[in-house]
Protein backbone atom coordinates (compact mmCIF):
# COMPACT_ATOMS: atom_id res chain seq x y z
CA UNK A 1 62.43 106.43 -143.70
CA UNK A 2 61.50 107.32 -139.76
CA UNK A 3 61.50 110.70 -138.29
CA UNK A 4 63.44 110.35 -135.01
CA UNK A 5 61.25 110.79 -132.03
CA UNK A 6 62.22 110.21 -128.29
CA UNK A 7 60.80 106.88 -127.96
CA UNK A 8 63.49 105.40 -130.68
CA UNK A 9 66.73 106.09 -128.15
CA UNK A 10 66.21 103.61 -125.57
CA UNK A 11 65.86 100.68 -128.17
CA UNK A 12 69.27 102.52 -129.62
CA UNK A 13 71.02 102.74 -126.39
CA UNK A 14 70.24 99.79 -125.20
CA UNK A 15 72.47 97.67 -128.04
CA UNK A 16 75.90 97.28 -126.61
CA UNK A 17 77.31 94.56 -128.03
CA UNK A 18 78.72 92.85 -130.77
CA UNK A 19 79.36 95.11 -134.13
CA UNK A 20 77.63 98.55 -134.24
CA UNK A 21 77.91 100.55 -137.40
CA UNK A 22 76.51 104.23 -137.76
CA UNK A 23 76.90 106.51 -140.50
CA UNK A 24 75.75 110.30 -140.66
CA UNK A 25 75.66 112.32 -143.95
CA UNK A 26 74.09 115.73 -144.93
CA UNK A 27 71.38 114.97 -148.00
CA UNK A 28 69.15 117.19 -149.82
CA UNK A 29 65.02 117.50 -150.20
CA UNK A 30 64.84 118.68 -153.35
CA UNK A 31 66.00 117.75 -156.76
CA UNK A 32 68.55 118.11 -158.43
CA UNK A 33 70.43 118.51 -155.22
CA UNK A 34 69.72 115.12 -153.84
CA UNK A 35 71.13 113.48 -156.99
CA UNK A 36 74.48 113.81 -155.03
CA UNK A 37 73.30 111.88 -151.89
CA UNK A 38 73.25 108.62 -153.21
CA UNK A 39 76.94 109.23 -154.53
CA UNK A 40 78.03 110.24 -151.14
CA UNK A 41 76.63 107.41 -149.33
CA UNK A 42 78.48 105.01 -151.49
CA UNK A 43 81.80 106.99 -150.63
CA UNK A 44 81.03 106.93 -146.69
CA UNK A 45 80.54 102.80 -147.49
CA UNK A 46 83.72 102.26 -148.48
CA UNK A 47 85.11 104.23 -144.97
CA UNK A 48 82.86 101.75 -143.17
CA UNK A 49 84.40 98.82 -144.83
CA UNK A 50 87.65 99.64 -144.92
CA UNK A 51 87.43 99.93 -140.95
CA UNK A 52 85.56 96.31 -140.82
CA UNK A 53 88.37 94.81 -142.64
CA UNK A 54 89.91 95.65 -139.33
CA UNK A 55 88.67 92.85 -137.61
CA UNK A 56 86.18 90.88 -139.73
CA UNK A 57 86.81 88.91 -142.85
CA UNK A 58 85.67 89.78 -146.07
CA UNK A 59 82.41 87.90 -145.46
CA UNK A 60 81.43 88.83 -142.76
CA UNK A 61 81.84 92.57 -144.03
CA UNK A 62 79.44 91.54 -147.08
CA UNK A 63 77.02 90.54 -144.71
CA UNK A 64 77.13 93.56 -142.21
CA UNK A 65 76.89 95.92 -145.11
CA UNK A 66 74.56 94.24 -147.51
CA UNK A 67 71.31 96.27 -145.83
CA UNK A 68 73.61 99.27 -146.61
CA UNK A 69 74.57 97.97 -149.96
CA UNK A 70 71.03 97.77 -151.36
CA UNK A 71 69.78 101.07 -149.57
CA UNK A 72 72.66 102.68 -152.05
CA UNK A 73 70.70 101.55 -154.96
CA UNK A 74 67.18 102.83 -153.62
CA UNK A 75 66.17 105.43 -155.98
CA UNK A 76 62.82 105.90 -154.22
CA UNK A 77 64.47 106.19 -150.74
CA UNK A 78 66.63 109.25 -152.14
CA UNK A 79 63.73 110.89 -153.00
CA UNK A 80 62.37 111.48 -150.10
CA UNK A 81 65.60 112.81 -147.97
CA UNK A 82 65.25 115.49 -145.82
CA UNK A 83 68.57 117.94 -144.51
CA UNK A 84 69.84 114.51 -142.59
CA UNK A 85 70.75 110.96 -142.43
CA UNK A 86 71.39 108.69 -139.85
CA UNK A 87 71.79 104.42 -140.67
CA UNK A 88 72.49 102.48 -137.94
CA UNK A 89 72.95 98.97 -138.51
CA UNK A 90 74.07 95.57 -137.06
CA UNK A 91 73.85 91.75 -137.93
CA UNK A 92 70.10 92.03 -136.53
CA UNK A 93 68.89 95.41 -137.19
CA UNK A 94 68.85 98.00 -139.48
CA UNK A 95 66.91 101.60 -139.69
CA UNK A 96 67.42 104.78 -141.61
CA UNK A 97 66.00 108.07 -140.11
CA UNK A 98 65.64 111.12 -141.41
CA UNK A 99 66.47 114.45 -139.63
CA UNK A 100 65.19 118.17 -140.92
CA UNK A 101 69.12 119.77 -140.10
CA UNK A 102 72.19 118.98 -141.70
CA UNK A 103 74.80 116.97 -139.92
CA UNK A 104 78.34 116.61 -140.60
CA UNK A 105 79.57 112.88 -142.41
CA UNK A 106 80.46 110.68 -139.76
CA UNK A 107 80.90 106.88 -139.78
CA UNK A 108 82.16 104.42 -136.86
CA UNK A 109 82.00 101.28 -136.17
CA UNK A 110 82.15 100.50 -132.29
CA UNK A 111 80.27 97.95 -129.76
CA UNK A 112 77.27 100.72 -129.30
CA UNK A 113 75.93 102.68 -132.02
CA UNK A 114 76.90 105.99 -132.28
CA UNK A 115 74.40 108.96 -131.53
CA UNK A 116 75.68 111.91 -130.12
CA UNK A 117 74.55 113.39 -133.43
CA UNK A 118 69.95 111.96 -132.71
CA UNK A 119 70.39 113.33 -129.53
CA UNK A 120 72.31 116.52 -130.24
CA UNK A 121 68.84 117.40 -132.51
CA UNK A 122 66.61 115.68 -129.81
CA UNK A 123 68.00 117.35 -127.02
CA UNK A 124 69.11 120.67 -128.66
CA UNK A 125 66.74 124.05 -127.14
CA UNK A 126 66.53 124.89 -130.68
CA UNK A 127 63.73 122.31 -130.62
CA UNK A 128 60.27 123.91 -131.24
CA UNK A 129 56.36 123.00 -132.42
CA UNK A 130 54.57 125.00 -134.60
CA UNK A 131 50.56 124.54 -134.85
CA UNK A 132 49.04 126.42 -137.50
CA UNK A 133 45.47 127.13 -137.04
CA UNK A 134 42.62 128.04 -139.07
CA UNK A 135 38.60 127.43 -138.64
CA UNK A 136 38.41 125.10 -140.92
CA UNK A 137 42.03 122.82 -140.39
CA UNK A 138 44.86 122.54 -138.48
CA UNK A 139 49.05 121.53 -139.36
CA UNK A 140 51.65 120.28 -136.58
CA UNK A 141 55.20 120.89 -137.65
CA UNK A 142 58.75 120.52 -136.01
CA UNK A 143 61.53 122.95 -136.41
CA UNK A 144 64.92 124.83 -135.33
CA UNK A 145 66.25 127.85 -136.54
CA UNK A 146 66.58 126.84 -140.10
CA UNK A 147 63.93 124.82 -141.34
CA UNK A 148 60.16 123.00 -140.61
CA UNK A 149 59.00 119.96 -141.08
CA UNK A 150 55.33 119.09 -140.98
CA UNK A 151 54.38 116.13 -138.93
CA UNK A 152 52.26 113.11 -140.10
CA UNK A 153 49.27 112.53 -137.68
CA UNK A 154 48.35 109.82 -137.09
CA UNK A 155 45.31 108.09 -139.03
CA UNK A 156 42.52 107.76 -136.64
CA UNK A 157 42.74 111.53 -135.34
CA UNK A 158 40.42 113.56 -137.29
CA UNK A 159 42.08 116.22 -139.49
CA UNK A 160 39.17 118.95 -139.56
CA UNK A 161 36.33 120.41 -138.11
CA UNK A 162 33.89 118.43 -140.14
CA UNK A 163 35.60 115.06 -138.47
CA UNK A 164 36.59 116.66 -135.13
CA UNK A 165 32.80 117.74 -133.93
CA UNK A 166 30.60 115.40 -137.12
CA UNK A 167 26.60 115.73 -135.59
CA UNK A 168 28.43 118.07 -132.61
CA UNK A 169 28.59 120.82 -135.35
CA UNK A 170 25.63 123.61 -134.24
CA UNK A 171 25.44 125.39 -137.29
CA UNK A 172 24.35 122.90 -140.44
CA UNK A 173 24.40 124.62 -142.64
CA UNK A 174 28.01 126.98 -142.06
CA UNK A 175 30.89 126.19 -144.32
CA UNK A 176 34.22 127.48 -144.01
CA UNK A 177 36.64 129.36 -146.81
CA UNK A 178 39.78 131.17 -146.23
CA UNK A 179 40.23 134.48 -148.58
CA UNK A 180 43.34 135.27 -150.07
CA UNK A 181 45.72 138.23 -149.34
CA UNK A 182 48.90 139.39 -147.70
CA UNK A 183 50.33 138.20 -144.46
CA UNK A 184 48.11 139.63 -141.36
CA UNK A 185 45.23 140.50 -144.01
CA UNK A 186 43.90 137.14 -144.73
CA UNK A 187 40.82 135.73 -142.70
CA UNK A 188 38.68 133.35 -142.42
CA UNK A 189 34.94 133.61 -142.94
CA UNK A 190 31.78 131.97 -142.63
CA UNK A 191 29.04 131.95 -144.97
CA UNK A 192 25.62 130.84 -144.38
CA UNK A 193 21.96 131.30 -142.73
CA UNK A 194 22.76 134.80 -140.64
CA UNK A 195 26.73 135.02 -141.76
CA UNK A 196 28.88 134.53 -139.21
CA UNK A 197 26.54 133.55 -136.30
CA UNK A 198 26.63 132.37 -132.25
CA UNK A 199 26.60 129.06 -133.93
CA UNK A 200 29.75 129.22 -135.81
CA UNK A 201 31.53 130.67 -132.96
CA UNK A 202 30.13 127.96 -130.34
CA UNK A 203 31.33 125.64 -133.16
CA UNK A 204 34.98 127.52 -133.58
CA UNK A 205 35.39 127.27 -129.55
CA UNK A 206 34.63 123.17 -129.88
CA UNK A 207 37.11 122.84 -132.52
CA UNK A 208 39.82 124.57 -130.81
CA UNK A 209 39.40 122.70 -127.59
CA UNK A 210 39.74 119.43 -129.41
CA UNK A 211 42.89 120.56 -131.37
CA UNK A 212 44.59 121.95 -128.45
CA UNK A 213 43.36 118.64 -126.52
CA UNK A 214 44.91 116.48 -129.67
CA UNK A 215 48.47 118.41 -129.72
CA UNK A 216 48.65 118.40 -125.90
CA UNK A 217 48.20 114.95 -125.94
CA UNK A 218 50.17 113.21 -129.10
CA UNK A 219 52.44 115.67 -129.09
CA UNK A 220 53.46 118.53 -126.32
CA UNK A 221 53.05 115.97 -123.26
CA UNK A 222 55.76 113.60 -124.59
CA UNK A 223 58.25 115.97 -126.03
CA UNK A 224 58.02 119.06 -123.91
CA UNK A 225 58.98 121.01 -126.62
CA UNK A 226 57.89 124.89 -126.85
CA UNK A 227 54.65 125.77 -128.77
CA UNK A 228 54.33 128.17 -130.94
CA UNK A 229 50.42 129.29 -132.06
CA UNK A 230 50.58 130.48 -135.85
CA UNK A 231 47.06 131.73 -136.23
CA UNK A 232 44.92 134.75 -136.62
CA UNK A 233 45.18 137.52 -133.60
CA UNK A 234 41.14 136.78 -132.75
CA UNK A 235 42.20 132.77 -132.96
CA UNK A 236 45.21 133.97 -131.10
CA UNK A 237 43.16 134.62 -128.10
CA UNK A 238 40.51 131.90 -128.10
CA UNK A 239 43.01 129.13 -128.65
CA UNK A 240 44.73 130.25 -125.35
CA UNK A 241 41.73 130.27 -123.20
CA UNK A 242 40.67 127.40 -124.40
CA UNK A 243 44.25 125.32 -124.13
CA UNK A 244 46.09 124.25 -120.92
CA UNK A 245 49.22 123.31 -122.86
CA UNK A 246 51.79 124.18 -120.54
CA UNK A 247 54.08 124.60 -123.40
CA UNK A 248 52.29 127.16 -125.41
CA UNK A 249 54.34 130.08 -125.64
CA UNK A 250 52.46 132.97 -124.99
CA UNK A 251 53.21 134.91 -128.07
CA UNK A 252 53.09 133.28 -131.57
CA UNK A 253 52.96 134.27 -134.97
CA UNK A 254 50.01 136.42 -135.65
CA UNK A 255 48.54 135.11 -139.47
CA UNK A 256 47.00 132.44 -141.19
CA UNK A 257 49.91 130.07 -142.01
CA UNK A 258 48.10 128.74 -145.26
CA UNK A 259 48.75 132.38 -146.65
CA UNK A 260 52.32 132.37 -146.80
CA UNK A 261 55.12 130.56 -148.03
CA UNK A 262 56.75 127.29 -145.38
CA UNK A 263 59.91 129.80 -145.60
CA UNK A 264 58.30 132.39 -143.94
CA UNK A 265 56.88 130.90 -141.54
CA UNK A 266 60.05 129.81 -140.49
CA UNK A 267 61.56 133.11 -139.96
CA UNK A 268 58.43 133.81 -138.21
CA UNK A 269 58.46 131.34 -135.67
CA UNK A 270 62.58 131.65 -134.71
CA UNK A 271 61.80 134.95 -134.32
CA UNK A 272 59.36 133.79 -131.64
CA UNK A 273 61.21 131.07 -130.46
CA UNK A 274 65.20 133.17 -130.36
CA UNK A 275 64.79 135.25 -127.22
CA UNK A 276 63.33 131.88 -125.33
CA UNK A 277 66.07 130.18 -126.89
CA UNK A 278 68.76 132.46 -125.41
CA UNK A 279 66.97 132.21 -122.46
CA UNK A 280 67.31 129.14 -121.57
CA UNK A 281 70.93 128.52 -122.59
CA UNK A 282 71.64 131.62 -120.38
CA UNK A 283 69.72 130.22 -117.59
CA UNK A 284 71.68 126.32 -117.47
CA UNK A 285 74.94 128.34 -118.12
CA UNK A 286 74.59 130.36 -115.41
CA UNK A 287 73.46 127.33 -113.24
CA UNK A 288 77.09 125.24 -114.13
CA UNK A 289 78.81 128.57 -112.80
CA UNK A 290 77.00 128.43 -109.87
CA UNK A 291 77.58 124.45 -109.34
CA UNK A 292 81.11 125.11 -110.42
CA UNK A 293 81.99 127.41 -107.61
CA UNK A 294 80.04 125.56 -105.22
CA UNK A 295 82.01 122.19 -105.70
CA UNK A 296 78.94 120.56 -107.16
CA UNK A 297 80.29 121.21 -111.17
CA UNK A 298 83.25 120.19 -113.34
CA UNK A 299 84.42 120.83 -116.63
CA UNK A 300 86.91 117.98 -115.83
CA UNK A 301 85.80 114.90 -118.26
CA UNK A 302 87.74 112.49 -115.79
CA UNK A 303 85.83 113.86 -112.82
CA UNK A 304 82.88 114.11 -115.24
CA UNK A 305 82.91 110.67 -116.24
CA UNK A 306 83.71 109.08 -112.58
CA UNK A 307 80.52 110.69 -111.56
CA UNK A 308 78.70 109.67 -113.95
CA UNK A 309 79.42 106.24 -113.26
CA UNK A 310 77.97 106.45 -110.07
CA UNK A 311 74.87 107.68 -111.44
CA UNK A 312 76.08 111.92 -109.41
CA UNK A 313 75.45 114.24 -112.45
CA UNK A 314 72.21 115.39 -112.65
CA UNK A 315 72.94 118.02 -116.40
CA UNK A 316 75.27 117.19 -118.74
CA UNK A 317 76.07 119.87 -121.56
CA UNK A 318 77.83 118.73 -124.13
CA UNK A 319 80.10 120.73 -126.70
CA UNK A 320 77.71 119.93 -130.24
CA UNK A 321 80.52 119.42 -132.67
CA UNK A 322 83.43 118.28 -130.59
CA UNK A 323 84.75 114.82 -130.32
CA UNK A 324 86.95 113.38 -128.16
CA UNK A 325 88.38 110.11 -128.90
CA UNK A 326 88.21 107.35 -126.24
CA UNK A 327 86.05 105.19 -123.75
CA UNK A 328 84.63 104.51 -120.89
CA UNK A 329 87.06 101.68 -119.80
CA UNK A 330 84.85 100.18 -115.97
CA UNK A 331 82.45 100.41 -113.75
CA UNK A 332 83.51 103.44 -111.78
CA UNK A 333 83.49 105.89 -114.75
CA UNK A 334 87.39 105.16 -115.58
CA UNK A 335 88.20 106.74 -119.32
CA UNK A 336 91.29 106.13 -121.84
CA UNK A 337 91.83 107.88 -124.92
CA UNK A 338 92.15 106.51 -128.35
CA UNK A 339 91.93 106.81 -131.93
CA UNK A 340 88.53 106.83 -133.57
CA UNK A 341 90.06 104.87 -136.40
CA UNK A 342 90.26 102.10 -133.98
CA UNK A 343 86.82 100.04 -134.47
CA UNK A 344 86.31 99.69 -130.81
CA UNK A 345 86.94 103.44 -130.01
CA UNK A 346 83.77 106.14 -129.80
CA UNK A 347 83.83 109.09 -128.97
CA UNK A 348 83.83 109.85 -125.11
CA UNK A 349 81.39 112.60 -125.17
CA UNK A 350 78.79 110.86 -126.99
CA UNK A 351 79.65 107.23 -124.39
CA UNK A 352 79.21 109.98 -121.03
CA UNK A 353 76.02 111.23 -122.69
CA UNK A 354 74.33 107.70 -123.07
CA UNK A 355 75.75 106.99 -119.59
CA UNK A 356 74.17 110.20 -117.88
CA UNK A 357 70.70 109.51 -120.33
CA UNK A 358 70.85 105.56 -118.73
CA UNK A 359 71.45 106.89 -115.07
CA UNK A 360 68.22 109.30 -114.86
CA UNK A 361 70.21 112.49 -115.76
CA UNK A 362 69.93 114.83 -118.32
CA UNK A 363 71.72 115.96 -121.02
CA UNK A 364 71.91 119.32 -123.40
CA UNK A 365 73.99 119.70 -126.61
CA UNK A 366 74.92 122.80 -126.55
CA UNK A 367 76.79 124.94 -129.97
CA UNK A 368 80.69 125.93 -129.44
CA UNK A 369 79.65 129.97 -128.91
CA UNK A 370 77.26 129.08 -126.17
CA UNK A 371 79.08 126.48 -124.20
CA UNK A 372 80.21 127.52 -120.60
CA UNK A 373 83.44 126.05 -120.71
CA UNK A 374 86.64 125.09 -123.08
CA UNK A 375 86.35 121.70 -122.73
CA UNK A 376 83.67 120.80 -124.37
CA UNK A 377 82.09 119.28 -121.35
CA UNK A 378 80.18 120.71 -118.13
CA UNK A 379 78.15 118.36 -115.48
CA UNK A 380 76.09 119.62 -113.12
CA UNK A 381 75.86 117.39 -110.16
CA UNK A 382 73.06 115.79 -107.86
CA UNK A 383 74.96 116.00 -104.30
């Protein structure tokens, strides 16, 4: 199971021939909901064969699907599910990743794979980091509105303050404990020679510089996602002097995340992240209406897709749960529509959003109540 992370689209994008077969289903994290999953994934198989049969024999089917078949009959693998599935698969490759949102059941088979839906999480502004933060530890997770997942780091960084600063530690003899209590009440506190001392705090100030140092770098630089601080209001303060994370929002969720529940620090956070949410939608809308009456925007897919092709559009939003059946037929952006049963037709939104992606531009997925036009399609464009 893989987390999807930037760096897994180009390999993605970059197959474009020969037979392509996604498949997108909801799944569940916990038990007993997830005993469903496996069920469900056996159903969407027999969609994906059915549209095989369509131009492969009954071999070559078996073949295609067997990495499927025996994923089916994984128990482990189902245990470990998150809110999404994505498994993408051809003669040569096969990976399952796991998304934390639910996404509707899709399957297709097509030359390309099929991944409006990665990108529609990768490149949706409901995207956020949270870091919790305490003296002693510290927890990266990745979220939206709904949920958070906490991210595995990697194995050589050091995890606390006893590995982050080792004989760099001033004070010996200091060891950390977080009390117990409710919400903004719990704190952290050092025992030792003296209590709390200029020690511990020279020692606090070291640690925080090399965790915002470590996020910055494995994390913040290469997704430019928001940042959102869950710490103590004095931890609050030194952790923003001390970090030049340009993506550190300035205000953050004012407690010590190990004393509540993953739930509510959920609701925390999107209450953080909402208004710069809004913002930002607001602010590309209004940009396409300004493009739009300048000449230099279209909510035309034709004119959408014929600048594309010659590598004009510099935005691309993109309606999240519309499809349009079709392709991009040459070289110069021309489009014909189709029938998604057909195994060589995608859909056209997801085919202009690789192109734009592949030509330097970029692209948001934006939901049905925020989206600036009725087509399900708005680019902005370079000239």
């Amino acid at each position: 199971m893989n987390l999807l992370t930037k760096d897994m689209m180009p390999e993605l994008l970059s197959v474009n021939e020969g037979t392509c077969i996604s498949l997108y289903m909801p799944t569940h994290r916990t038990h007993p909901d997830n005993l469903g999953d496996p069920i469900l994934f056996k159903n969407l198989l027999k969609k994906l064969k059915q549209s095989l049969l369509q131009k492969h024999s009954e071999s070559e089917v078996t073949t295609l699907l067997e990495p499927f078949v025996a994923l089916e009959s994984n128990k482990e693998f189902w245990r470990h599910t998150l809110e999404g599935l994505a498994v993408l698969g051809t003669v040569d490759m096969f990976k399952t990743i796991s998304l934390p949102v639910s996404i509707e059941e899709l399957t297709v088979v097509a030359n390309s794979f099929h991944t409006k839906p990665l990108r529609r999480y990768l490149q949706s502004v409901e995207r956020y980091n949270v870091l919790g933060l305490n003296l002693h530890d510290y927890q990266i997770y990745e979220g939206n509105r709904h949920s958070l997942t906490e991210l595995e780091l990697p194995s050589d960084i050091p995890k606390n303050i006893n590995e982050a600063l080792g004989y760099d530690l001033t004070d010996k003899h200091t060891t950390v404990a977080s009390y117990g209590g409710v919400g903004n009440q719990t704190s952290d506190m050092h025992h030792g020679q003296g209590g709390k001392s200029d020690e511990a705090d020279i020692d606090t100030e070291k640690f925080f510089r090399f965790v915002a140092k470590t996020i910055n770098d494995n994390y913040s630089s290469a997704s430019g996602l928001p940042l959102i601080l869950a710490a103590l209001p004095e931890h609050q303060h030194l952790f923003h002097k001390v970090s030049n994370n340009l993506s550190l929002l300035p205000n953050g969720i004012n407690v010590n995340p190990k004393s509540i529940e993953l739930d509510e620090l959920v609701k925390g956070a999107w209450g953080v992240m909402e208004p710069y949410y809004n913002n930002t939608i607001d602010k590309i809308c209004d940009d396409y209406h300004q493009a739009k009456s300048q000449g230099t925007g279209s909510d035309n897919i034709s004119e959408v897709a014929t600048a594309a092709a010659a590598g004009k559009v510099d935005t691309l939003l993109i309606e999240a749960a519309l499809q349009i059946p079709g392709m991009i037929i040459n070289d110069a952006g021309s489009i014909e529509k189709g029938d998604l049963a057909n195994p060589e037709v995608d859909d056209l939104l997801d085919d202009l959003g690789e192109l734009v992606t592949k030509m330097g531009g970029k692209v948001m997925i934006i939901p049905h109540e925020k989206m600036p036009t009725k087509t399900g399609i708005a680019g902005l464009f370079r000239y």
